[in-house]
C-alpha atoms as a PDB file:
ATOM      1  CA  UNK A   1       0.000   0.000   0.000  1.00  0.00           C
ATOM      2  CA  UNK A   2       1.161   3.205  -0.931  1.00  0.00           C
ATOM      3  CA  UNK A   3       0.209   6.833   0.617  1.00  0.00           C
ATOM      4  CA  UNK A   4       1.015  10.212  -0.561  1.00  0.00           C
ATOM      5  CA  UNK A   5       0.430  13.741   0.738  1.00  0.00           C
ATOM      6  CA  UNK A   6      -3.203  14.705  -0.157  1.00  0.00           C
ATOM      7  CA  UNK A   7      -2.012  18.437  -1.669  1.00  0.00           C
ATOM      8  CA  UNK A   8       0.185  16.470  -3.587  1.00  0.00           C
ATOM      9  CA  UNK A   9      -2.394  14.083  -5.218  1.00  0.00           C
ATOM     10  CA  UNK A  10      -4.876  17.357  -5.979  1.00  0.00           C
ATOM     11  CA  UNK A  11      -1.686  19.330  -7.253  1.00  0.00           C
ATOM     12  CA  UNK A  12      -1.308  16.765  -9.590  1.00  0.00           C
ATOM     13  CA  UNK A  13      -5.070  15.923 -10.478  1.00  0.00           C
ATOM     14  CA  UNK A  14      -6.361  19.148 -10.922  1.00  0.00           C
ATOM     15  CA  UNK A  15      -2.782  20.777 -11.647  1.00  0.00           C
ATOM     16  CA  UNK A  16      -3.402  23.857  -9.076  1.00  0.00           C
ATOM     17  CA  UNK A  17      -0.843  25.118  -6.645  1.00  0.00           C
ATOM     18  CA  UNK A  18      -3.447  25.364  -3.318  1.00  0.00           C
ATOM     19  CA  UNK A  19      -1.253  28.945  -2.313  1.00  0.00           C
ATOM     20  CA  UNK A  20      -3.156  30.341  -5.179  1.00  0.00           C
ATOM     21  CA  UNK A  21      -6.224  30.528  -3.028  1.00  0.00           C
ATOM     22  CA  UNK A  22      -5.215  31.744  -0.456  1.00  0.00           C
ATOM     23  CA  UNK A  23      -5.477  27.831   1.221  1.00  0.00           C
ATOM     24  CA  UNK A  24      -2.596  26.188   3.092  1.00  0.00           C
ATOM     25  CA  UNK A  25      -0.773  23.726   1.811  1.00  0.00           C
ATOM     26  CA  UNK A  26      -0.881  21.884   5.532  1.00  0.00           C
ATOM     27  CA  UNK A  27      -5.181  22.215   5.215  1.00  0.00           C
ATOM     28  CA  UNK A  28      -4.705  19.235   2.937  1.00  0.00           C
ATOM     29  CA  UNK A  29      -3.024  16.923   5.296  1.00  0.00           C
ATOM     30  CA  UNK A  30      -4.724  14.034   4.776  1.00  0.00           C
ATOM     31  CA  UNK A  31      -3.774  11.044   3.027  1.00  0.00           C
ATOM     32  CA  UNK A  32      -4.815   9.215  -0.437  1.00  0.00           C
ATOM     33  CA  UNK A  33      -4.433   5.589   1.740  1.00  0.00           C
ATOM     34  CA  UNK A  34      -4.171   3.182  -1.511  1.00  0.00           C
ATOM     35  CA  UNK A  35      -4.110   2.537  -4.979  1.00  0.00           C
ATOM     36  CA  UNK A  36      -6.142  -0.280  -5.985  1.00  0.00           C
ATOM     37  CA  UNK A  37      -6.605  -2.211  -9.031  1.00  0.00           C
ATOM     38  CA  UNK A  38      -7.692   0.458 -12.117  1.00  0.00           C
ATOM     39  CA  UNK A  39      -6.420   3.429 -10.245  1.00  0.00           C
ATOM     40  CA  UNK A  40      -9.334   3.287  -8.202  1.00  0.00           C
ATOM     41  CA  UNK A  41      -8.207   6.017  -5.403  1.00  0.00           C
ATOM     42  CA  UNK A  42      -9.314   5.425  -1.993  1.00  0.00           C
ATOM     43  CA  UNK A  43      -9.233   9.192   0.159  1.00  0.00           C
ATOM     44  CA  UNK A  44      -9.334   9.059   3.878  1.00  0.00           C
ATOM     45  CA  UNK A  45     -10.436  12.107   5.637  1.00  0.00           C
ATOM     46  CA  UNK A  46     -10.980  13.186   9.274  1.00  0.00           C
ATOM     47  CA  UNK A  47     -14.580  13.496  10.587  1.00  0.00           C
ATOM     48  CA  UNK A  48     -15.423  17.234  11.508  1.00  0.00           C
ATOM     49  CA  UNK A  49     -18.142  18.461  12.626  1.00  0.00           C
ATOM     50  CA  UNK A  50     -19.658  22.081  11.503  1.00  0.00           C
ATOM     51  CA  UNK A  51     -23.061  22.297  12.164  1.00  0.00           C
ATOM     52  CA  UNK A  52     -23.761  19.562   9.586  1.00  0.00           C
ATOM     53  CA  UNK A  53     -22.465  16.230   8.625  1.00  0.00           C
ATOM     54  CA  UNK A  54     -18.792  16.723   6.954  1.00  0.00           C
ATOM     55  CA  UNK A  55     -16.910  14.919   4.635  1.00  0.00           C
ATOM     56  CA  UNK A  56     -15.610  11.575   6.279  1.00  0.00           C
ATOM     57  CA  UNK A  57     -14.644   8.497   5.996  1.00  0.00           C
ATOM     58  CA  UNK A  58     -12.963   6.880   2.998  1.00  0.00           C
ATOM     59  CA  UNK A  59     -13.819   8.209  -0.528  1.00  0.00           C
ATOM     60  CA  UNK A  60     -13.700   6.110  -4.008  1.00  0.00           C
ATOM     61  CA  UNK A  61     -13.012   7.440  -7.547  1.00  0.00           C
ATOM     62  CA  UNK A  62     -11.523   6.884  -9.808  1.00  0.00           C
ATOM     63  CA  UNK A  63      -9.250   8.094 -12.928  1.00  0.00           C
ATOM     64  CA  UNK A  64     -11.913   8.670 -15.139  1.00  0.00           C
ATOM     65  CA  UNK A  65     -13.570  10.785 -12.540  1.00  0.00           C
ATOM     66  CA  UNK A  66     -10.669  13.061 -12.315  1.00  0.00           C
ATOM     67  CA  UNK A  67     -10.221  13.016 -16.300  1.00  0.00           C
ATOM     68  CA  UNK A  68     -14.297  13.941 -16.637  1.00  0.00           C
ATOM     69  CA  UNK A  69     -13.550  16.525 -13.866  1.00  0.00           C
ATOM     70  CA  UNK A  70     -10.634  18.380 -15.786  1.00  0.00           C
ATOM     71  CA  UNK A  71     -12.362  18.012 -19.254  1.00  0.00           C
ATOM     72  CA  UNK A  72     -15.174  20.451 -17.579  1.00  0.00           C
ATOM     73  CA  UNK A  73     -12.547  23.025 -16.777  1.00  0.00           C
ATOM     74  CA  UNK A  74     -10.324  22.922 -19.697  1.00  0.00           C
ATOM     75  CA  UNK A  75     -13.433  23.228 -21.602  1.00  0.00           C
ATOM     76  CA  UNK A  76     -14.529  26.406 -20.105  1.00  0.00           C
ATOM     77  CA  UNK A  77     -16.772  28.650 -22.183  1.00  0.00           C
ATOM     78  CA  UNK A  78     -17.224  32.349 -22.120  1.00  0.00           C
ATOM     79  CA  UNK A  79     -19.814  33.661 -19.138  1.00  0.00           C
ATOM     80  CA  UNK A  80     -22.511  35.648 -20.168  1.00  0.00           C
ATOM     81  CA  UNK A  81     -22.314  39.688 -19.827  1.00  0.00           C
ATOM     82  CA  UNK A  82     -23.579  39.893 -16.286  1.00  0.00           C
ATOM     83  CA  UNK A  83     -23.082  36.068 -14.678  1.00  0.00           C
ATOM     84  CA  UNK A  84     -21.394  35.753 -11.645  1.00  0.00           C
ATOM     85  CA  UNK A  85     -19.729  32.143 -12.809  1.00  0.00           C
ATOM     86  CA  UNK A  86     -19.539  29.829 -15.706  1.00  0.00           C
ATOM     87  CA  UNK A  87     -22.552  28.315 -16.223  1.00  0.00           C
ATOM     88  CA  UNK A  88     -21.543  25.659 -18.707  1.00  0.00           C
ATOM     89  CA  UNK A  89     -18.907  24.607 -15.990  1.00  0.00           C
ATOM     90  CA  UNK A  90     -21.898  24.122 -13.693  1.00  0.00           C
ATOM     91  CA  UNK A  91     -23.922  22.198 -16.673  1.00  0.00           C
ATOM     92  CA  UNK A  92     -21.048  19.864 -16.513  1.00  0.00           C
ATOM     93  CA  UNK A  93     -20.260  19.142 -13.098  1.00  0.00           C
ATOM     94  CA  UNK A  94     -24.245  18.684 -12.966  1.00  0.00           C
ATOM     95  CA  UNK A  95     -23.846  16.175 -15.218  1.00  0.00           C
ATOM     96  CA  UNK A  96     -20.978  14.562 -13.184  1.00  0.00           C
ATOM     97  CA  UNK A  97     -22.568  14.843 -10.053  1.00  0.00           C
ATOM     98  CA  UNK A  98     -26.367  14.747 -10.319  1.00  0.00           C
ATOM     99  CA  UNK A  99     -28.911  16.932  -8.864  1.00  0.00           C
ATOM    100  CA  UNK A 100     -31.926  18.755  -8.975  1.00  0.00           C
ATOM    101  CA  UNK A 101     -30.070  22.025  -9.168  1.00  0.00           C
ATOM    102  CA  UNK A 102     -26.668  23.710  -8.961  1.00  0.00           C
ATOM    103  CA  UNK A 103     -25.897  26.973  -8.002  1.00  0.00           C
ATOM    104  CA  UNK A 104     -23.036  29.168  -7.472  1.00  0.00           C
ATOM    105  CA  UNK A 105     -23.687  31.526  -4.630  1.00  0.00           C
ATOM    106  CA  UNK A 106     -22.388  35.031  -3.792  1.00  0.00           C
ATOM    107  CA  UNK A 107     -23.579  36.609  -0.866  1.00  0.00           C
ATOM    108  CA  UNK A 108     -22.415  39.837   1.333  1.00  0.00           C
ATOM    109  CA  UNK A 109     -24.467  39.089   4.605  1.00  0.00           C
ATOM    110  CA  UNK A 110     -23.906  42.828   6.231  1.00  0.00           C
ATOM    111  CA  UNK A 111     -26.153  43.602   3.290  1.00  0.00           C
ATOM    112  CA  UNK A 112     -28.105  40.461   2.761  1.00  0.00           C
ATOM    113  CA  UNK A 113     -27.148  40.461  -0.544  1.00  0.00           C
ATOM    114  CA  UNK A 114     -27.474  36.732  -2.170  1.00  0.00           C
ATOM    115  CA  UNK A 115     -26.669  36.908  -6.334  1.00  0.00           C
ATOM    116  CA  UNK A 116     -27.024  33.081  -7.504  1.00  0.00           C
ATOM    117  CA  UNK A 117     -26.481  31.377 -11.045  1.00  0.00           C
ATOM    118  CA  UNK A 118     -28.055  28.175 -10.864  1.00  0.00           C
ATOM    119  CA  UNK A 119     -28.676  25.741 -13.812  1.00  0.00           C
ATOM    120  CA  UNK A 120     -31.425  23.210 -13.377  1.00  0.00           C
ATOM    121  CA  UNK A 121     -33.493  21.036 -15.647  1.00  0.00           C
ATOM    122  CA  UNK A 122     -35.134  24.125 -16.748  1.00  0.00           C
ATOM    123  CA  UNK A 123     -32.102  25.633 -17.931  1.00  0.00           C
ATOM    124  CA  UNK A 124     -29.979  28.585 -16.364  1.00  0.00           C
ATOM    125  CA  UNK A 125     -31.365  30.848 -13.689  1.00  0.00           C
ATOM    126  CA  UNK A 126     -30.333  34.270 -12.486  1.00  0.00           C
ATOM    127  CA  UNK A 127     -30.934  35.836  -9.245  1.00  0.00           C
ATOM    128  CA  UNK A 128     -30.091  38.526  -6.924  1.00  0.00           C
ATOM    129  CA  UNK A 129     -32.473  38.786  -3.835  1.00  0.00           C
ATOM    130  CA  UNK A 130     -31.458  41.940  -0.900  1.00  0.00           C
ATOM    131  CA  UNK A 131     -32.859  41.842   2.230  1.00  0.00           C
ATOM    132  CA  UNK A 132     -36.098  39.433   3.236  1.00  0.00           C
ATOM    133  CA  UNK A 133     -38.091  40.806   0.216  1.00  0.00           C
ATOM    134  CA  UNK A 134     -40.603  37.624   0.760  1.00  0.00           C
ATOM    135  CA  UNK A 135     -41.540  34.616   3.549  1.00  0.00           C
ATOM    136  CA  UNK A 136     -38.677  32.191   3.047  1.00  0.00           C
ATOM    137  CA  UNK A 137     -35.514  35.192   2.570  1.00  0.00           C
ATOM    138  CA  UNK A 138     -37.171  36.624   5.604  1.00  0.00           C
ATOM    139  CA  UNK A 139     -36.898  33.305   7.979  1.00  0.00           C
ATOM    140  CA  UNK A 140     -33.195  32.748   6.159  1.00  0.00           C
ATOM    141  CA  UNK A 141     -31.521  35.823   7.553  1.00  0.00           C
ATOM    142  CA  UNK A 142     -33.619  35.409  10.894  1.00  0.00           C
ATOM    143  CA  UNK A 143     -32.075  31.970  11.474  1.00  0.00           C
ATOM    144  CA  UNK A 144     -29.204  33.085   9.336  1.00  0.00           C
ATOM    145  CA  UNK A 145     -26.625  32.307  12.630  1.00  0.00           C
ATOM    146  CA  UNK A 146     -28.608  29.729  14.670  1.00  0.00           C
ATOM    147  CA  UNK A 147     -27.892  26.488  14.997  1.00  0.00           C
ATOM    148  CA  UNK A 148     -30.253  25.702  12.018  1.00  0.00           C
ATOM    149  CA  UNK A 149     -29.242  28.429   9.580  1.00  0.00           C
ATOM    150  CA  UNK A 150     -27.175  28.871   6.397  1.00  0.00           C
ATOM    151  CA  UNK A 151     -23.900  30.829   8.122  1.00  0.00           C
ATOM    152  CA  UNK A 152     -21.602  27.421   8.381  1.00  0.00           C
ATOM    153  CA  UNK A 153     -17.747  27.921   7.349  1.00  0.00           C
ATOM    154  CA  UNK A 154     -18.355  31.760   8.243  1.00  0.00           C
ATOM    155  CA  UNK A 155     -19.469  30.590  11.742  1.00  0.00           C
ATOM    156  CA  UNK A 156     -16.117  28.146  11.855  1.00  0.00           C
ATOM    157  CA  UNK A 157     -13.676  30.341   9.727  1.00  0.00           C
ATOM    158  CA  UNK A 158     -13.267  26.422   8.051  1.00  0.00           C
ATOM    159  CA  UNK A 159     -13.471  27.158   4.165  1.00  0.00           C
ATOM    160  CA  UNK A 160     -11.898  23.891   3.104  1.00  0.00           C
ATOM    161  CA  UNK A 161     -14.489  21.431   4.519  1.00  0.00           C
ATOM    162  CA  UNK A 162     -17.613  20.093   2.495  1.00  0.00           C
ATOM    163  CA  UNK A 163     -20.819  20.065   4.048  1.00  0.00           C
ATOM    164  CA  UNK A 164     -22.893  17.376   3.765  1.00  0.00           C
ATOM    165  CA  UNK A 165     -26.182  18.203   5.269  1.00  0.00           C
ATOM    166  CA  UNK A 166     -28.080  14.689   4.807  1.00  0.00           C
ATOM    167  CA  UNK A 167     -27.704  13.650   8.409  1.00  0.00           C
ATOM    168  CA  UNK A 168     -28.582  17.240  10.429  1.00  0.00           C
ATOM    169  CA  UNK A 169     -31.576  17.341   8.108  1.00  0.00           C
ATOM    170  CA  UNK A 170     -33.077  14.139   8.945  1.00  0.00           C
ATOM    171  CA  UNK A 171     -33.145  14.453  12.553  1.00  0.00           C
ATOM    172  CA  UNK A 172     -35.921  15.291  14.604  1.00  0.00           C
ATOM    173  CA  UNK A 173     -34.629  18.839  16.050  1.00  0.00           C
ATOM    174  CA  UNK A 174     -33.706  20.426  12.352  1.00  0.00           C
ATOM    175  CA  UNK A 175     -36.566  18.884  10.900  1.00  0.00           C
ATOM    176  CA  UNK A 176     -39.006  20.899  13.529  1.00  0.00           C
ATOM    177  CA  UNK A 177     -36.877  24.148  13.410  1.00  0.00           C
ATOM    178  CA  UNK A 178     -37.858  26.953  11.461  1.00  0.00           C
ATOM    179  CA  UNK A 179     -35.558  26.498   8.474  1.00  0.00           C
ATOM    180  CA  UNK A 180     -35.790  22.539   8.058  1.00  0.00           C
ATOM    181  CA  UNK A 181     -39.257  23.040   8.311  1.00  0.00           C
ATOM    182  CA  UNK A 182     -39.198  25.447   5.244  1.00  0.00           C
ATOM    183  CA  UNK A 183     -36.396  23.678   3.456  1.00  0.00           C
ATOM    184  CA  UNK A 184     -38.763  20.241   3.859  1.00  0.00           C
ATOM    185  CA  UNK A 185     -41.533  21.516   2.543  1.00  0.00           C
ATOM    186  CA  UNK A 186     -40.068  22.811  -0.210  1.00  0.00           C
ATOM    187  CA  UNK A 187     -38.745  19.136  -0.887  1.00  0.00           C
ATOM    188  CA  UNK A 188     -35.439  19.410  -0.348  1.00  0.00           C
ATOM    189  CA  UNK A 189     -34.179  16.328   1.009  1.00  0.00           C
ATOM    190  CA  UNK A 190     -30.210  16.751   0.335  1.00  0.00           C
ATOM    191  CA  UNK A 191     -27.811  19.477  -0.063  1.00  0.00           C
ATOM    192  CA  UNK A 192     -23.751  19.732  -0.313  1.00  0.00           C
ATOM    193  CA  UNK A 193     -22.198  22.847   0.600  1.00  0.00           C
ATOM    194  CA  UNK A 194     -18.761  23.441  -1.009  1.00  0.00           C
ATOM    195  CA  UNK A 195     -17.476  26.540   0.967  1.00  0.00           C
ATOM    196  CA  UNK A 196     -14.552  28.703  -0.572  1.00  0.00           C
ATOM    197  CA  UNK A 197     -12.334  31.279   0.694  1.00  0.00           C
ATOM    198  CA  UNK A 198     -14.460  34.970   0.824  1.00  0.00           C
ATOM    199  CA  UNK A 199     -13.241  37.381  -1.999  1.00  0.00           C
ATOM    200  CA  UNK A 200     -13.525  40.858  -1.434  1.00  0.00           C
ATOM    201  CA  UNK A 201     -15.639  40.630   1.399  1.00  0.00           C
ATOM    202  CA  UNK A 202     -18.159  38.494  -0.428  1.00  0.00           C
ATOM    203  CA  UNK A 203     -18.959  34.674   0.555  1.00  0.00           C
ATOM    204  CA  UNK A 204     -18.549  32.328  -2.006  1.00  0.00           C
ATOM    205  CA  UNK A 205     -20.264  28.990  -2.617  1.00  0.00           C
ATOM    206  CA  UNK A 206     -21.200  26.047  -4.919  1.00  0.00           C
ATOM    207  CA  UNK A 207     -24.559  23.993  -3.605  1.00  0.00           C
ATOM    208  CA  UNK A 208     -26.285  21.129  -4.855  1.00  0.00           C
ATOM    209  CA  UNK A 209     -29.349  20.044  -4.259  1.00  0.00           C
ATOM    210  CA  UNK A 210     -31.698  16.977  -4.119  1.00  0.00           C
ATOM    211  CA  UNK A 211     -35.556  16.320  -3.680  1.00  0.00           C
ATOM    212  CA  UNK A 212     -37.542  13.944  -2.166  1.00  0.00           C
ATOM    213  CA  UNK A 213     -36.947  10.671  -4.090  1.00  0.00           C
ATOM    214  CA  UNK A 214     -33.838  10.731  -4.806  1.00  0.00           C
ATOM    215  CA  UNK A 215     -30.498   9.498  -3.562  1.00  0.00           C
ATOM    216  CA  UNK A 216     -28.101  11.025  -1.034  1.00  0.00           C
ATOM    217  CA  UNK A 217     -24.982  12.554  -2.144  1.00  0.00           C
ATOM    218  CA  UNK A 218     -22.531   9.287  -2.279  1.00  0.00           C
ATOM    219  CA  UNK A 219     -18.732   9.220  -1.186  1.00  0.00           C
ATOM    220  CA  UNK A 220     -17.605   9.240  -4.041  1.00  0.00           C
ATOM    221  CA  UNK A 221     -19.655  12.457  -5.181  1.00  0.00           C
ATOM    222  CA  UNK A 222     -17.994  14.006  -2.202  1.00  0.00           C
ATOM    223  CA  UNK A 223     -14.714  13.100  -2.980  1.00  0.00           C
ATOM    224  CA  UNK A 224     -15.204  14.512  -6.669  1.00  0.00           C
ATOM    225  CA  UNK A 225     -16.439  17.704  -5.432  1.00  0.00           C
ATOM    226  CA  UNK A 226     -13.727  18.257  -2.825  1.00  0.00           C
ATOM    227  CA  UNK A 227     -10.839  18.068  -5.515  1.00  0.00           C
ATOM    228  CA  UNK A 228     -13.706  20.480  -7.872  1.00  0.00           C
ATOM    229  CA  UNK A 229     -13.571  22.657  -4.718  1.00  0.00           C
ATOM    230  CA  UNK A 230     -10.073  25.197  -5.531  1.00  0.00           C
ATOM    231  CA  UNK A 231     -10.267  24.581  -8.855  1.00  0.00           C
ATOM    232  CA  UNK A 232     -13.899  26.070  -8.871  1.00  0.00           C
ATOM    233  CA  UNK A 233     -12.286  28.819  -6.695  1.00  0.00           C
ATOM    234  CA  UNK A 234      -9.761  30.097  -8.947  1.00  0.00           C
ATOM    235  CA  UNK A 235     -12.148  30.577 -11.920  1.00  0.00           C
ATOM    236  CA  UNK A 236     -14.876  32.377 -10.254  1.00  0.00           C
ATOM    237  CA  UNK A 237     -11.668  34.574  -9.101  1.00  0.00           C
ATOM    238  CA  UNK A 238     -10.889  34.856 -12.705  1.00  0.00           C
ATOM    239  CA  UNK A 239     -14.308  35.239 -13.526  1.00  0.00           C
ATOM    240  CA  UNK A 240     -14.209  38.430 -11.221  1.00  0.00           C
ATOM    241  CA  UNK A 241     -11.223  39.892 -12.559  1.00  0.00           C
ATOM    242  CA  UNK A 242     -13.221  39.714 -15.996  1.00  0.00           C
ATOM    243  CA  UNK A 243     -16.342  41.490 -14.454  1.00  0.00           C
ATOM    244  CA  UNK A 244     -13.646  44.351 -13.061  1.00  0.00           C
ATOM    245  CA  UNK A 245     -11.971  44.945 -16.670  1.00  0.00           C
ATOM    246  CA  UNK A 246      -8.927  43.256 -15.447  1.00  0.00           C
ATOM    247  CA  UNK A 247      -6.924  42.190 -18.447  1.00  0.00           C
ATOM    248  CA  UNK A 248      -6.153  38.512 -18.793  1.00  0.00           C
ATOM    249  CA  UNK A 249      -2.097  37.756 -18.058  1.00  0.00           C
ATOM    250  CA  UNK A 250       0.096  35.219 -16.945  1.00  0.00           C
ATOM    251  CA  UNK A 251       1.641  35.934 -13.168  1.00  0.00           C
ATOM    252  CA  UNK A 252       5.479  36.663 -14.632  1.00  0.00           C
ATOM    253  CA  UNK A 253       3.590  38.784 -17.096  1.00  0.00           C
ATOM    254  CA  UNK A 254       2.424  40.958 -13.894  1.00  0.00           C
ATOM    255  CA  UNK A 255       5.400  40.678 -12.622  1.00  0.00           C
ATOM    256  CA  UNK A 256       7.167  42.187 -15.695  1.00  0.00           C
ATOM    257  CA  UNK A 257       4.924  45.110 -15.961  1.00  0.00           C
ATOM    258  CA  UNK A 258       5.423  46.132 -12.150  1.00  0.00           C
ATOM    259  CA  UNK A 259       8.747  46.623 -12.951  1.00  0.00           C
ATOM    260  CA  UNK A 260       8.137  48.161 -15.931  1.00  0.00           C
ATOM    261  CA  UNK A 261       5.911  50.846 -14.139  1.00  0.00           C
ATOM    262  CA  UNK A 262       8.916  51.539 -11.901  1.00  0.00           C
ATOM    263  CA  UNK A 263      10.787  52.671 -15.130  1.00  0.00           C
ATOM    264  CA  UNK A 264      12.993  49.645 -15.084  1.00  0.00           C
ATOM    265  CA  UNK A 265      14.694  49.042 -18.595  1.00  0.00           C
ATOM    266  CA  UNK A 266      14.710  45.451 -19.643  1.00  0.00           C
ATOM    267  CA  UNK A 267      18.633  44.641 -18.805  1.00  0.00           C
ATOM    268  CA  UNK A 268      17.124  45.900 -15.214  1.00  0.00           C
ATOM    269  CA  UNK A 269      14.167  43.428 -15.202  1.00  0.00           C
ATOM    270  CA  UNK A 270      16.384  40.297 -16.219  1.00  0.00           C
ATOM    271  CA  UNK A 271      18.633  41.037 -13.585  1.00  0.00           C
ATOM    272  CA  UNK A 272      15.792  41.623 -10.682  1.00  0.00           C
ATOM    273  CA  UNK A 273      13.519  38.581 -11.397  1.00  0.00           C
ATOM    274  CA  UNK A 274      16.829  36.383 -12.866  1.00  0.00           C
ATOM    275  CA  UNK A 275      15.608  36.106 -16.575  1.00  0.00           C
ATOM    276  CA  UNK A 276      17.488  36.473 -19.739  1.00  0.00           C
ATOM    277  CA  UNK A 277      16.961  39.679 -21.217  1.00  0.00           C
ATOM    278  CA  UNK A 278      15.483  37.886 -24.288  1.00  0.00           C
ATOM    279  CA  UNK A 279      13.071  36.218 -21.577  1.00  0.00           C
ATOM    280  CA  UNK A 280      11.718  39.590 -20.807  1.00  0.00           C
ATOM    281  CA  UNK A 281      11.418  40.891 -24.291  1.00  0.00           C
ATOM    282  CA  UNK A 282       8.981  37.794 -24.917  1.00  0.00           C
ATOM    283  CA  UNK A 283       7.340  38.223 -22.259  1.00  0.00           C
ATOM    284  CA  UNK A 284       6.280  42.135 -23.177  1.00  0.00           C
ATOM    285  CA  UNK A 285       6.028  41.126 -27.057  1.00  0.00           C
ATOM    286  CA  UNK A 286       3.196  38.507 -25.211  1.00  0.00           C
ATOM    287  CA  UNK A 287       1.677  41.297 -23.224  1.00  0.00           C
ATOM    288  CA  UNK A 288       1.726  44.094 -25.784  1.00  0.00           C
ATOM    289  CA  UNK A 289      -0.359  41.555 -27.953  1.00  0.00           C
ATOM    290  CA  UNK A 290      -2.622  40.006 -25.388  1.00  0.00           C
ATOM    291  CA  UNK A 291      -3.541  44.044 -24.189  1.00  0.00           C
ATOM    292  CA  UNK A 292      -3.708  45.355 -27.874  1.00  0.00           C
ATOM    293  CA  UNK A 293      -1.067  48.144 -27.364  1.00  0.00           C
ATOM    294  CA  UNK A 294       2.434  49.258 -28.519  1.00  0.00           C
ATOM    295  CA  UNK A 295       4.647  50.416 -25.809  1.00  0.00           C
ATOM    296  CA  UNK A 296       5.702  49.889 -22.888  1.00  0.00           C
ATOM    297  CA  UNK A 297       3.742  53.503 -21.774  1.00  0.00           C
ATOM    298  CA  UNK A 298       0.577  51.972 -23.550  1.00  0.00           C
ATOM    299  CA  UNK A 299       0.423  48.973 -21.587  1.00  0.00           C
ATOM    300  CA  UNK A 300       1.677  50.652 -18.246  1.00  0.00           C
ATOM    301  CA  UNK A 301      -1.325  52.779 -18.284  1.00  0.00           C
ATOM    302  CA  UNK A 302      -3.785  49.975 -19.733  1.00  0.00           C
ATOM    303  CA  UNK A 303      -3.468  48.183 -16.294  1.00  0.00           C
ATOM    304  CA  UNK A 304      -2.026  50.734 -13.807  1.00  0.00           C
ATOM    305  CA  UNK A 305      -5.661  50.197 -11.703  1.00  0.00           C
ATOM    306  CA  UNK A 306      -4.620  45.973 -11.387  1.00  0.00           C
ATOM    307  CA  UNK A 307      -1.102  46.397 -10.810  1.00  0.00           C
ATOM    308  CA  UNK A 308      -1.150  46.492  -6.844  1.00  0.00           C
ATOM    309  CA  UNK A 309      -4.412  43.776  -6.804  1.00  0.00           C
ATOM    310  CA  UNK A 310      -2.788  41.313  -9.157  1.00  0.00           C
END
């Protein structure tokens, strides 16, 4: 039996470096426990609680989950003007993973401010709801930080833990509070809460939902959704950078036009970030093209807003 370092085995799945998100390497210090037979990967994770039933036990995938998994990123599509995400990345985990619907969730709580993009069987939905503006948004906020609301990792400060809410909803207490009341009658029987770090002060979310009728949310759903989880993440931070007019570069692009702002001649930049000075002509021939300018002055001012948020 073999076991490797669990950032390690979502490094290489998902090919992410988990300091891009702002998430520890040592939050991933669990262990994939085996390799079986097929490259079936067995994950085992410890049991934490957070006001619902989280991830545990062992997890089962497979290669061809991960493969399915990075086919739905790579194959990324434009958003629409206004979305808040992807929604033909959502369309394709949904497919993955099935549900009754998706959404990806944005909400600033010190204004109740919820914006959702959800894609169901009826197609793609868009939504932004502030303040309790009807019966159900009004009992959400009210329980909002009891024991039976919607708060969860920004109760714990935990954004790297799945919530599986299965068992909390099934027993007695939740199902008689306010919330599980409302949640039941609306037949909602299952939900998954993939938390993710807060970006500019905003909460950020996938869910998943299931109705009466059909199955829970399976191990190995889990497991697929926890190595989804930064990978999701980084392109809803893309996705805002794209909604702010932030131009599209590479890291040691940015890095190349800070100096560049500080007047820095290219013989200067080689030296500072150790490149060849050929190196750093490329890399401004790449950014002059990929901004649509001329000169080093052009593209300067083109992203002189970015520079210090990049």
């Amino acid at each position: 039996m073999t076991s490797v370092n669990f950032g390690w085995a979502i490094d290489d799945a998902l090919r992410l470096d988990p300091t891009e998100f702002d998430v520890p390497r040592q939050a991933f210090h669990v262990r994939v426990s085996a390799y079986v037979e097929d490259t079936t990967i067995a994950v085992a994770w410890p049991h934490r609680q957070n006001g619902g039933s989280a991830v545990a036990g062992n997890w089962v995938m497979t290669d061809t989950d991960v493969r399915a998994l990075l086919e739905v990123f790579d194959r990324c599509e434009p958003a629409a003007d206004d979305d808040i995400f992807y929604a033909d990345v959502l369309s394709g985990m949904r497919e993955l993973i099935p549900c009754d619907d998706i959404s990806f969730q944005l909400m600033d709580v010190a204004e109740q401010r919820i914006k959702l993009l959800t894609v169901t069987d009826d197609g793609v939905l868009r939504e932004e709801t502030v303040g309790a503006n009807d019966e159900f948004t009004q009992l959400f906020w009210q329980e909002f930080w009891e024991d039976d609301g919607c708060a969860g990792p920004l109760m714990t400060g935990d954004y790297s833990t799945l919530l599986h809410q299965a068992e909390r909803s099934r027993t007695r207490a939740y199902a008689n509070s306010p919330l599980g009341s409302a949640f039941g009658a609306l037949g909602v029987k299952d939900e998954i809460l993939v938390p993710m770090t807060p970006l500019g002060g905003m909460d950020r979310r996938l869910l998943l939902f299931r109705d009466d009728g059909a199955p829970d949310f399976s191990e190995r759903e889990k497991a697929m959704l926890a190595l989804a989880r930064p990978h999701v993440a980084e392109l809803h931070t893309r996705r805002d950078r794209e909604l702010r007019g932030e131009p599209n570069l590479t890291p040691r692009q940015w890095e190349v036009l800070r100096q560049v702002a500080t007047g820095a001649s290219n013989t200067q930049i080689a030296r500072t970030l150790r490149l060849s000075e050929a190196t750093v002509r490329k890399h401004l021939e790449n950014v002059f093209l990929r901004l649509g300018v001329q000169s080093r002055t052009e593209a300067v001012a083109r992203v002189l807003a970015f520079l210090d948020a990049a």
